[in-house]
PDB file of N, CA and C in Angstrom:
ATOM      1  N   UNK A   1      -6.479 -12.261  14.155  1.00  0.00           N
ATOM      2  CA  UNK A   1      -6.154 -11.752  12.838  1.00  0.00           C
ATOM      3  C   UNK A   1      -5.606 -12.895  11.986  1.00  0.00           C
ATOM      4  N   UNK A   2      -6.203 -13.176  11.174  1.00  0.00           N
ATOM      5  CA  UNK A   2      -5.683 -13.770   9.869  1.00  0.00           C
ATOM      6  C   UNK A   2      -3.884 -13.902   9.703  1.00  0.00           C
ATOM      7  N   UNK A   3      -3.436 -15.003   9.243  1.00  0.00           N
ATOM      8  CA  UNK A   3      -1.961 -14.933   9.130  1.00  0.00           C
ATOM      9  C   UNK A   3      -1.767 -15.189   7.342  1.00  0.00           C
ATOM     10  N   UNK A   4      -1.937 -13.462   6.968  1.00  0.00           N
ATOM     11  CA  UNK A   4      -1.546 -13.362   5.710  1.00  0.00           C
ATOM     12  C   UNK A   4      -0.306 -13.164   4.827  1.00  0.00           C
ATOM     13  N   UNK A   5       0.596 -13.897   3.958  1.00  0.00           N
ATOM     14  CA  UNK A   5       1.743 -12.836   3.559  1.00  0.00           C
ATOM     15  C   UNK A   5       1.896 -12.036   2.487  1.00  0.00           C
ATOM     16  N   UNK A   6       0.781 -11.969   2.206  1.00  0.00           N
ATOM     17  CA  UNK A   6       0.591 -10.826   1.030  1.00  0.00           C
ATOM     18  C   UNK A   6      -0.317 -10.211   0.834  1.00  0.00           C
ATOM     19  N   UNK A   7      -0.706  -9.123   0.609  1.00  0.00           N
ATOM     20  CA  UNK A   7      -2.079  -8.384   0.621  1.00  0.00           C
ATOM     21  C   UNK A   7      -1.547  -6.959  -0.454  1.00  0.00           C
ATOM     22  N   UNK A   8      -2.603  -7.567  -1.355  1.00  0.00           N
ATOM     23  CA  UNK A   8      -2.719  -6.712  -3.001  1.00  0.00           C
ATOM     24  C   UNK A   8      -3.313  -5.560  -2.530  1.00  0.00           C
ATOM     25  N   UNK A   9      -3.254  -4.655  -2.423  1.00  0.00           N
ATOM     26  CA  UNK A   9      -4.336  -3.519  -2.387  1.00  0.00           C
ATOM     27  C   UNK A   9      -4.783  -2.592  -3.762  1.00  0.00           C
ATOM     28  N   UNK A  10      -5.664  -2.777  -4.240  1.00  0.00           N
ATOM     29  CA  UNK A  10      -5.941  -1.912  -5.544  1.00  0.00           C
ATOM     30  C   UNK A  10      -6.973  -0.845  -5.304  1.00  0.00           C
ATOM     31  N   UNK A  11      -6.667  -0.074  -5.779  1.00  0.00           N
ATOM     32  CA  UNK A  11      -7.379   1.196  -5.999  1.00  0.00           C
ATOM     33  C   UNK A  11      -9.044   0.989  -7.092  1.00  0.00           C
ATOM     34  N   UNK A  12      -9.378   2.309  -6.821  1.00  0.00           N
ATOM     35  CA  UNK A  12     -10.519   2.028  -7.815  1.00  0.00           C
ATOM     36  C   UNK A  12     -11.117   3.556  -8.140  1.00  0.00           C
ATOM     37  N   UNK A  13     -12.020   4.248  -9.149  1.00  0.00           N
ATOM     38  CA  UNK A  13     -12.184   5.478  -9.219  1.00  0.00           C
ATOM     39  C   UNK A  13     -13.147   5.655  -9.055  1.00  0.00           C
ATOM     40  N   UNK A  14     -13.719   6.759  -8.540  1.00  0.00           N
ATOM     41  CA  UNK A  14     -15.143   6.894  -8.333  1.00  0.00           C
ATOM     42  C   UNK A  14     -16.383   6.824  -9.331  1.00  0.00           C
ATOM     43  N   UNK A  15     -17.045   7.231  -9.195  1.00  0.00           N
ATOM     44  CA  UNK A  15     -18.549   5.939 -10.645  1.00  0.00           C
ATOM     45  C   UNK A  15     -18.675   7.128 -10.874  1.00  0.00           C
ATOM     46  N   UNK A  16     -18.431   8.326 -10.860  1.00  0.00           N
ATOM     47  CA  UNK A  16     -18.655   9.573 -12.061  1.00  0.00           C
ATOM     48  C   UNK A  16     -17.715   9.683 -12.696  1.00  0.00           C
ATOM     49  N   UNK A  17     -16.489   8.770 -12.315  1.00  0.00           N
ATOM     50  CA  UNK A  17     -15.311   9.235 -13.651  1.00  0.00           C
ATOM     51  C   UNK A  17     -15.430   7.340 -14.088  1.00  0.00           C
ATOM     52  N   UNK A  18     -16.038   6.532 -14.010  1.00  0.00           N
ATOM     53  CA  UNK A  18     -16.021   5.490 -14.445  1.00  0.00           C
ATOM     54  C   UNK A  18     -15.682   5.494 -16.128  1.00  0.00           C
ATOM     55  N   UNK A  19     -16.463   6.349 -17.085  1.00  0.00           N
ATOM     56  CA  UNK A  19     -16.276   6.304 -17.922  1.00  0.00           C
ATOM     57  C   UNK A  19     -15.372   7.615 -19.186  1.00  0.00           C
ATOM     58  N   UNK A  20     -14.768   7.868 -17.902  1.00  0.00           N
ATOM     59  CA  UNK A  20     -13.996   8.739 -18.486  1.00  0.00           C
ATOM     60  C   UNK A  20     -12.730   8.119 -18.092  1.00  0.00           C
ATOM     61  N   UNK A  21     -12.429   6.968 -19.219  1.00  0.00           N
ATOM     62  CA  UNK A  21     -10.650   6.214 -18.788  1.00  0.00           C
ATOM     63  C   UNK A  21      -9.481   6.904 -18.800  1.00  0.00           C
ATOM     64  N   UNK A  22      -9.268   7.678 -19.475  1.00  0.00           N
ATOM     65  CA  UNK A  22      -8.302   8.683 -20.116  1.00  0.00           C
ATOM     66  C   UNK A  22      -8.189  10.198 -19.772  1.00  0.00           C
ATOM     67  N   UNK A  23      -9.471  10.823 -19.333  1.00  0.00           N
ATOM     68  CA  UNK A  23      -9.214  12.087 -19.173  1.00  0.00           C
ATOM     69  C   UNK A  23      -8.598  12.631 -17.861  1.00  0.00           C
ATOM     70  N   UNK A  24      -8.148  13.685 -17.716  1.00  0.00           N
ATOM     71  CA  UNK A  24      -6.988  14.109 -17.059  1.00  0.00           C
ATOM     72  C   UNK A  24      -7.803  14.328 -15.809  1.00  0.00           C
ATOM     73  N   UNK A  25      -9.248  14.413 -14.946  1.00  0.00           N
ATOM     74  CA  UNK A  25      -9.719  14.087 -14.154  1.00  0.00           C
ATOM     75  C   UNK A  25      -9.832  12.551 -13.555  1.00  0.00           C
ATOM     76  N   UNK A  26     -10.147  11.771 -14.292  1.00  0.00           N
ATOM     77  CA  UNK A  26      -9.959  10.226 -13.481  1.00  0.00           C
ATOM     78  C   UNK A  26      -8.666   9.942 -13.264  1.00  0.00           C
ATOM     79  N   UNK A  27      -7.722  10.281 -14.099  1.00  0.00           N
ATOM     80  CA  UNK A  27      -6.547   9.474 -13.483  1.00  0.00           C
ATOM     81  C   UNK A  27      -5.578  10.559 -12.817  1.00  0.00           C
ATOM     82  N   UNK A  28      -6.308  11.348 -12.578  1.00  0.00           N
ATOM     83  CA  UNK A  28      -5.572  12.894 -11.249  1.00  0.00           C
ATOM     84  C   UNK A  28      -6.651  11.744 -10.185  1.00  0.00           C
ATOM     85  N   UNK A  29      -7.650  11.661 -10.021  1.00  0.00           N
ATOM     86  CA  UNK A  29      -8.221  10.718  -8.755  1.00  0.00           C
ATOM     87  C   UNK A  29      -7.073   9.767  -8.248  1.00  0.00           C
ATOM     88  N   UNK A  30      -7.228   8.877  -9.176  1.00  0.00           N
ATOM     89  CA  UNK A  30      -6.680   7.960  -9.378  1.00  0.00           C
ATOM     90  C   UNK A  30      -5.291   7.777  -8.696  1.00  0.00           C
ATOM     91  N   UNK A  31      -4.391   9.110  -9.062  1.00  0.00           N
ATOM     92  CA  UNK A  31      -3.525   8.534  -9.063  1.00  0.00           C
ATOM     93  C   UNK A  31      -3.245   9.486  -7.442  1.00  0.00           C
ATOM     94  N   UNK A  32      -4.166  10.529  -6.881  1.00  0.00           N
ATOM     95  CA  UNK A  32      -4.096  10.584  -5.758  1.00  0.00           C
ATOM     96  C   UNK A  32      -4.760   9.543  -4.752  1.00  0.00           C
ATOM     97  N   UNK A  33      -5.179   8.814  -4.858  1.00  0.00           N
ATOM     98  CA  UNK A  33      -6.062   8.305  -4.010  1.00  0.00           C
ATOM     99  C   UNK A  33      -5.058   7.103  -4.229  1.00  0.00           C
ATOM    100  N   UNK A  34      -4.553   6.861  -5.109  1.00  0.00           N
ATOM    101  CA  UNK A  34      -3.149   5.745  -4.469  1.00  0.00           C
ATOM    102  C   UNK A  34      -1.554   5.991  -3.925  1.00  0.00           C
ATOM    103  N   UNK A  35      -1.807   7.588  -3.640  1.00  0.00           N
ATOM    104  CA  UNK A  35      -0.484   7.815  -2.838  1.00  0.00           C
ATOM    105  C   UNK A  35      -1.063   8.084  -2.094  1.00  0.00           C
ATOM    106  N   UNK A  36      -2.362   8.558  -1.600  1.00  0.00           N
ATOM    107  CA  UNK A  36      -2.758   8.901  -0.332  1.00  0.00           C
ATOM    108  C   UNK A  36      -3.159   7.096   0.306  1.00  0.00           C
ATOM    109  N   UNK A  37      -3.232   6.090  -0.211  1.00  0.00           N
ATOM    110  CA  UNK A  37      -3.063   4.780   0.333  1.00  0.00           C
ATOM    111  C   UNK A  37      -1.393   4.637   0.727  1.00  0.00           C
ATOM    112  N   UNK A  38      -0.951   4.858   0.150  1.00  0.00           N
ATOM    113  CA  UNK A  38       0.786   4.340   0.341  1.00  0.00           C
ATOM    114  C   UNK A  38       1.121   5.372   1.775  1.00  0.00           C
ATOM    115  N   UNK A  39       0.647   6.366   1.225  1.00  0.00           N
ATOM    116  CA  UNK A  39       1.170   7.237   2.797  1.00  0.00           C
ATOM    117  C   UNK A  39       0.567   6.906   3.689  1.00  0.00           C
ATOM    118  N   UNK A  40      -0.747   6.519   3.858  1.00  0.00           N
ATOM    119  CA  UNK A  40      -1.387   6.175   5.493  1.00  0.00           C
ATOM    120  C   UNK A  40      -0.599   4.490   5.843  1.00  0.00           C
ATOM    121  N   UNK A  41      -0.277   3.775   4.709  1.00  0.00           N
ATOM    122  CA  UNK A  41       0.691   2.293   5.117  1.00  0.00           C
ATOM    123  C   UNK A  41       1.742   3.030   5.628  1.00  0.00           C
ATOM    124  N   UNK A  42       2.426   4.006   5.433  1.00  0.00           N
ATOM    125  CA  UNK A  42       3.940   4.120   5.934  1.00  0.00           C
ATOM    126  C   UNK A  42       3.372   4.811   6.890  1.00  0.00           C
ATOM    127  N   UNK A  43       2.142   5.397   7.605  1.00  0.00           N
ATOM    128  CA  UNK A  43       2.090   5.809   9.086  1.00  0.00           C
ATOM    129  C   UNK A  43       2.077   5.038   9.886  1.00  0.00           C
ATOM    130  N   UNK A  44       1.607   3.626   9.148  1.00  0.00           N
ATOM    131  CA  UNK A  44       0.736   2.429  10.283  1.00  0.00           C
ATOM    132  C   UNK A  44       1.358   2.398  11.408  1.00  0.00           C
ATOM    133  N   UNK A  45       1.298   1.945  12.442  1.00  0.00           N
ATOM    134  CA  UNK A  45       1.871   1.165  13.701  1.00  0.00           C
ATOM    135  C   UNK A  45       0.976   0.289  13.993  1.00  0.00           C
ATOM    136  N   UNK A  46       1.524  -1.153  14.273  1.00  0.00           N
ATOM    137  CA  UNK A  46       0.934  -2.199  14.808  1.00  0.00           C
ATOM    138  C   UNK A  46       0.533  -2.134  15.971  1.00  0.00           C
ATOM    139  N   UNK A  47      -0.213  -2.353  15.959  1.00  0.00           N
ATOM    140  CA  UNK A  47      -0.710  -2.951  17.767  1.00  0.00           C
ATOM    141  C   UNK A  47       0.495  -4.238  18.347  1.00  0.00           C
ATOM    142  N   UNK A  48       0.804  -3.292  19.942  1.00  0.00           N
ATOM    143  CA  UNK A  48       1.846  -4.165  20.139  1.00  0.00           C
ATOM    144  C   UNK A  48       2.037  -5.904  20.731  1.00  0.00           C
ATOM    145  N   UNK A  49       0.408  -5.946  20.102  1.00  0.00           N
ATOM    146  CA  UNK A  49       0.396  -7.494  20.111  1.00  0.00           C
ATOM    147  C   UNK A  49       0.687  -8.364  18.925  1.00  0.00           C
ATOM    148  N   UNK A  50       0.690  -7.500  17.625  1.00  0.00           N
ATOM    149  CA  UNK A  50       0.872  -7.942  16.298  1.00  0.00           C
ATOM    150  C   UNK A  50       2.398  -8.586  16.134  1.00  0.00           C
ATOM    151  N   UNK A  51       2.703  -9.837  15.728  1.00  0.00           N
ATOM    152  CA  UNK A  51       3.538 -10.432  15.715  1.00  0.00           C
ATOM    153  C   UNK A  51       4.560 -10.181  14.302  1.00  0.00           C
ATOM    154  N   UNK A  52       3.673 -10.126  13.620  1.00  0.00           N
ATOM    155  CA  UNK A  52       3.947 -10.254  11.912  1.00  0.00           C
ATOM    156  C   UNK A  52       2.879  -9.283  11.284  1.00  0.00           C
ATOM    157  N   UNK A  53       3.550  -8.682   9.955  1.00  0.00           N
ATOM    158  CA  UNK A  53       2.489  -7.840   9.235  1.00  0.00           C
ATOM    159  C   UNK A  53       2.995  -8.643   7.695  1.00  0.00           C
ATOM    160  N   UNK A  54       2.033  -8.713   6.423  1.00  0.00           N
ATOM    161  CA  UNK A  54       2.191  -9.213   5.342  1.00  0.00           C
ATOM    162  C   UNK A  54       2.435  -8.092   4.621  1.00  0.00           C
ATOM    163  N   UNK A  55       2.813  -8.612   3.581  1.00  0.00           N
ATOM    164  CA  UNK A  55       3.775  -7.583   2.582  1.00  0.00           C
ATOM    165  C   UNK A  55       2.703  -7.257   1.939  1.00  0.00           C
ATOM    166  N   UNK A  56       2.482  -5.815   1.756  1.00  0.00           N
ATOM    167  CA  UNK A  56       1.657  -5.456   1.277  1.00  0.00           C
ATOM    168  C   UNK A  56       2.302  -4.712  -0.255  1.00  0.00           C
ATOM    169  N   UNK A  57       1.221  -5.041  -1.044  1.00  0.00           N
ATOM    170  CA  UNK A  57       1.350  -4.742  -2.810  1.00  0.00           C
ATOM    171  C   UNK A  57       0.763  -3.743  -3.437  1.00  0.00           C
ATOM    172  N   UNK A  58       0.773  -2.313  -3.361  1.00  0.00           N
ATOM    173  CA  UNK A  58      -0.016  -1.343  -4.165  1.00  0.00           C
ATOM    174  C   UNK A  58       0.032  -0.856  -5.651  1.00  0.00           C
ATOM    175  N   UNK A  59      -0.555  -1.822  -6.576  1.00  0.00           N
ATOM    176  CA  UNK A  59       0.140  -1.607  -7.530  1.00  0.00           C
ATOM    177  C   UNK A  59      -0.012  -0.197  -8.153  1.00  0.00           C
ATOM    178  N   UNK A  60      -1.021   0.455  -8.111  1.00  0.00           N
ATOM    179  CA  UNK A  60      -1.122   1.650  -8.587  1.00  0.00           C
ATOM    180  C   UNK A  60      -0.088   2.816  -8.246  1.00  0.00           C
ATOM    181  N   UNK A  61       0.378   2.701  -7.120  1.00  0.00           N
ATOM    182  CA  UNK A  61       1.207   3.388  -6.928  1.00  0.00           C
ATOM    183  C   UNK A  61       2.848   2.458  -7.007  1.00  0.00           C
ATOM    184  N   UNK A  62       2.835   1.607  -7.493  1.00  0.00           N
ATOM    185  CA  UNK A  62       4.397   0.525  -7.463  1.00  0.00           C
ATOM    186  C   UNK A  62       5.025   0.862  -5.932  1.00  0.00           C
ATOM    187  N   UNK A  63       4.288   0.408  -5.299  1.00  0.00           N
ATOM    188  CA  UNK A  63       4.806   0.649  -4.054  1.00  0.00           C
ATOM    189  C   UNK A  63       5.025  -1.140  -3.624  1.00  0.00           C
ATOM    190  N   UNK A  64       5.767  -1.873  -2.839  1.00  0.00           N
ATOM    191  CA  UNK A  64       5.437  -2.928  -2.219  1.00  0.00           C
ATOM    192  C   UNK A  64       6.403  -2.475  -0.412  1.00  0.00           C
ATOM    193  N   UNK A  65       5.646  -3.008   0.042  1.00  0.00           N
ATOM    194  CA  UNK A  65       6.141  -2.700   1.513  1.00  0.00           C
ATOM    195  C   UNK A  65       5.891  -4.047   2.159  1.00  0.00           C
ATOM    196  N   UNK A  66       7.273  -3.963   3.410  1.00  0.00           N
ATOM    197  CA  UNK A  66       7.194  -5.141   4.113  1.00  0.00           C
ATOM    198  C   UNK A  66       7.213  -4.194   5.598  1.00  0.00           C
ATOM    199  N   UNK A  67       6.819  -5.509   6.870  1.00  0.00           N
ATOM    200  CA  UNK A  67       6.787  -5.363   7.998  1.00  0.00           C
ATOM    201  C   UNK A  67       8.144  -5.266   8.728  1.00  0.00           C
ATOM    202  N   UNK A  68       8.364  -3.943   9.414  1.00  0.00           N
ATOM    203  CA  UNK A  68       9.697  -4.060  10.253  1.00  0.00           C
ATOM    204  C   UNK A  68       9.560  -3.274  11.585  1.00  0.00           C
ATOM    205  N   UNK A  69      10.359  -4.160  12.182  1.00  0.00           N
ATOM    206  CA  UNK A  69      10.346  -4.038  13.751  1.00  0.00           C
ATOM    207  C   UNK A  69      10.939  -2.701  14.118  1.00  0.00           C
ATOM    208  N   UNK A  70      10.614  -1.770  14.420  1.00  0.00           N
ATOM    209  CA  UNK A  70      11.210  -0.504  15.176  1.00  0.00           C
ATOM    210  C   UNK A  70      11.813  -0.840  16.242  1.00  0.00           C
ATOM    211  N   UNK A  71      13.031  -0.709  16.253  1.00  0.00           N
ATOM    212  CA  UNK A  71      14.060  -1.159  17.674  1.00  0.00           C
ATOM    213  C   UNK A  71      14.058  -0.278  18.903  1.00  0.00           C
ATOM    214  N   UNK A  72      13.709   1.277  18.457  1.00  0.00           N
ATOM    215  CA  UNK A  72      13.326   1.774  19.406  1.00  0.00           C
ATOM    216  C   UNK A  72      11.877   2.061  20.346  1.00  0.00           C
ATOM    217  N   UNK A  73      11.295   1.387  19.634  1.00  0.00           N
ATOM    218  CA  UNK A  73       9.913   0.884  20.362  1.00  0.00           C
ATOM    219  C   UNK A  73       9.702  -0.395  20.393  1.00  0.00           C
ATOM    220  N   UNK A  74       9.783  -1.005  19.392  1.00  0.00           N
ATOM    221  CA  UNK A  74       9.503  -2.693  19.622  1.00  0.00           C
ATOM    222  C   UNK A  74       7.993  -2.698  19.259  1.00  0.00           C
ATOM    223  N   UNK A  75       8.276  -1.903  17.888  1.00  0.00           N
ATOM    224  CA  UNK A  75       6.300  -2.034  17.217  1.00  0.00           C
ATOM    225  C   UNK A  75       6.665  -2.527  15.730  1.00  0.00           C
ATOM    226  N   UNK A  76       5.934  -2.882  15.327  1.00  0.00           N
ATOM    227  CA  UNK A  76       5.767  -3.349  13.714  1.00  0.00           C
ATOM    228  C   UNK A  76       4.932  -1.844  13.278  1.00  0.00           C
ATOM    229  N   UNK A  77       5.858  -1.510  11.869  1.00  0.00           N
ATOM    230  CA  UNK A  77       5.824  -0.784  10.808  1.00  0.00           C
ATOM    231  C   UNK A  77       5.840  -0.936   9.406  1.00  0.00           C
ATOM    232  N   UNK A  78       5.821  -0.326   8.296  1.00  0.00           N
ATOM    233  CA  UNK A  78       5.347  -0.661   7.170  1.00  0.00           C
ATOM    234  C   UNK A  78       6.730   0.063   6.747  1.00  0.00           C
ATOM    235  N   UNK A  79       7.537  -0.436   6.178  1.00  0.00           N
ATOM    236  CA  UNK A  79       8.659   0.231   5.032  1.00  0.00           C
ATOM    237  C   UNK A  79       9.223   0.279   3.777  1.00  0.00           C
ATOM    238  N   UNK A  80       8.870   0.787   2.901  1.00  0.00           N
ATOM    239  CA  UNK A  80       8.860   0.247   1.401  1.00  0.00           C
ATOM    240  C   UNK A  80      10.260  -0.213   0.822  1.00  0.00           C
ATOM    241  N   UNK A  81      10.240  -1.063   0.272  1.00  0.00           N
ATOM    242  CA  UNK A  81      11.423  -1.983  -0.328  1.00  0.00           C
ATOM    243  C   UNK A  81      12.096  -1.777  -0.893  1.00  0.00           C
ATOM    244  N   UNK A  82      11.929  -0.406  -1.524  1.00  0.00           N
ATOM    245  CA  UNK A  82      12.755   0.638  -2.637  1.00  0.00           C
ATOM    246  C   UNK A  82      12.485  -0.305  -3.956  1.00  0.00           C
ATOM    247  N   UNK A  83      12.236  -1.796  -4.018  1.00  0.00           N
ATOM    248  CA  UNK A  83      12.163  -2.210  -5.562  1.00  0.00           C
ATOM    249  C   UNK A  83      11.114  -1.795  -6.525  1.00  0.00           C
ATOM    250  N   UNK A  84       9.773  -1.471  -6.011  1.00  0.00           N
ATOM    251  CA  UNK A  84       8.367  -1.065  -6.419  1.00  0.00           C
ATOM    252  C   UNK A  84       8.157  -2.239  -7.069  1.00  0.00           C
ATOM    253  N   UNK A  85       7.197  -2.226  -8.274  1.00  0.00           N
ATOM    254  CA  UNK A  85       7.003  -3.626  -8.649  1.00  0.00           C
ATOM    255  C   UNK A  85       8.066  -4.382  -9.955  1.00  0.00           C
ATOM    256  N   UNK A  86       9.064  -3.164 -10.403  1.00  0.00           N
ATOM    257  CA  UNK A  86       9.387  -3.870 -11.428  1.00  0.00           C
ATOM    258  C   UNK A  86      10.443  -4.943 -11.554  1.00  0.00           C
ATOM    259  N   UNK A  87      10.661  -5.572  -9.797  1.00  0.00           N
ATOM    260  CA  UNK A  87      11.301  -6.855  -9.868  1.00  0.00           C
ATOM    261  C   UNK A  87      10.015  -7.576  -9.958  1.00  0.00           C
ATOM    262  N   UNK A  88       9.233  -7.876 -10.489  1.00  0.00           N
ATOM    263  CA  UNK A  88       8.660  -9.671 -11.132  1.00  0.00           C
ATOM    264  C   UNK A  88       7.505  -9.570  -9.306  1.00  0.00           C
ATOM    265  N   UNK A  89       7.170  -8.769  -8.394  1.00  0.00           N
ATOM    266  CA  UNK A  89       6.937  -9.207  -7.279  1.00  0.00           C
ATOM    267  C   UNK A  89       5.475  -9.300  -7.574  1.00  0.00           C
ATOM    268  N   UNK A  90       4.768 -10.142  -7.648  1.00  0.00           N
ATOM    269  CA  UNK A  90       3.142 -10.421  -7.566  1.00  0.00           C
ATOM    270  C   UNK A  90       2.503 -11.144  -6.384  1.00  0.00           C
TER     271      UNK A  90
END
């Protein structure tokens, strides 16, 4: 595996609401399909060979999450930072 420390994840809407920017169907997609990303990161569990996980960036949902060690297993997990993006984090 790649030794990344940051990984952007962006969303995108499906090509029948492509041109509908504004209406209350694309960005109901939209804006489920980027909490349903943020929630499957906070299920993750590493494989317990994974050493390190990179901070991952969702901006659609202002989520940023870093990698932390579960003490009662000794696995890498995903836990969000509580800052979202509006400390400056890119």
């Amino acid at each position: 595996m790649p030794l990344l420390e940051t990984l952007h994840i962006y969303c995108s809407d499906l090509e029948i609401l492509r041109d509908a920017h504004y209406s209350n169907s694309s960005m109901n997609h939209f804006h489920q399909t980027s909490k349903q990303i943020a929630e499957m990161i906070n299920r993750y569990i590493a494989p317990i060979s994974c050493k390190q996980l990179p901070m991952l960036i969702v901006p659609s949902a202002n989520e940023v999450m870093v990698g932390k060690e579960e003490h009662w297993q000794g696995k890498l997990t995903y836990v969000p930072t509580g800052h979202g993006l509006s400390k400056g984090v890119n």
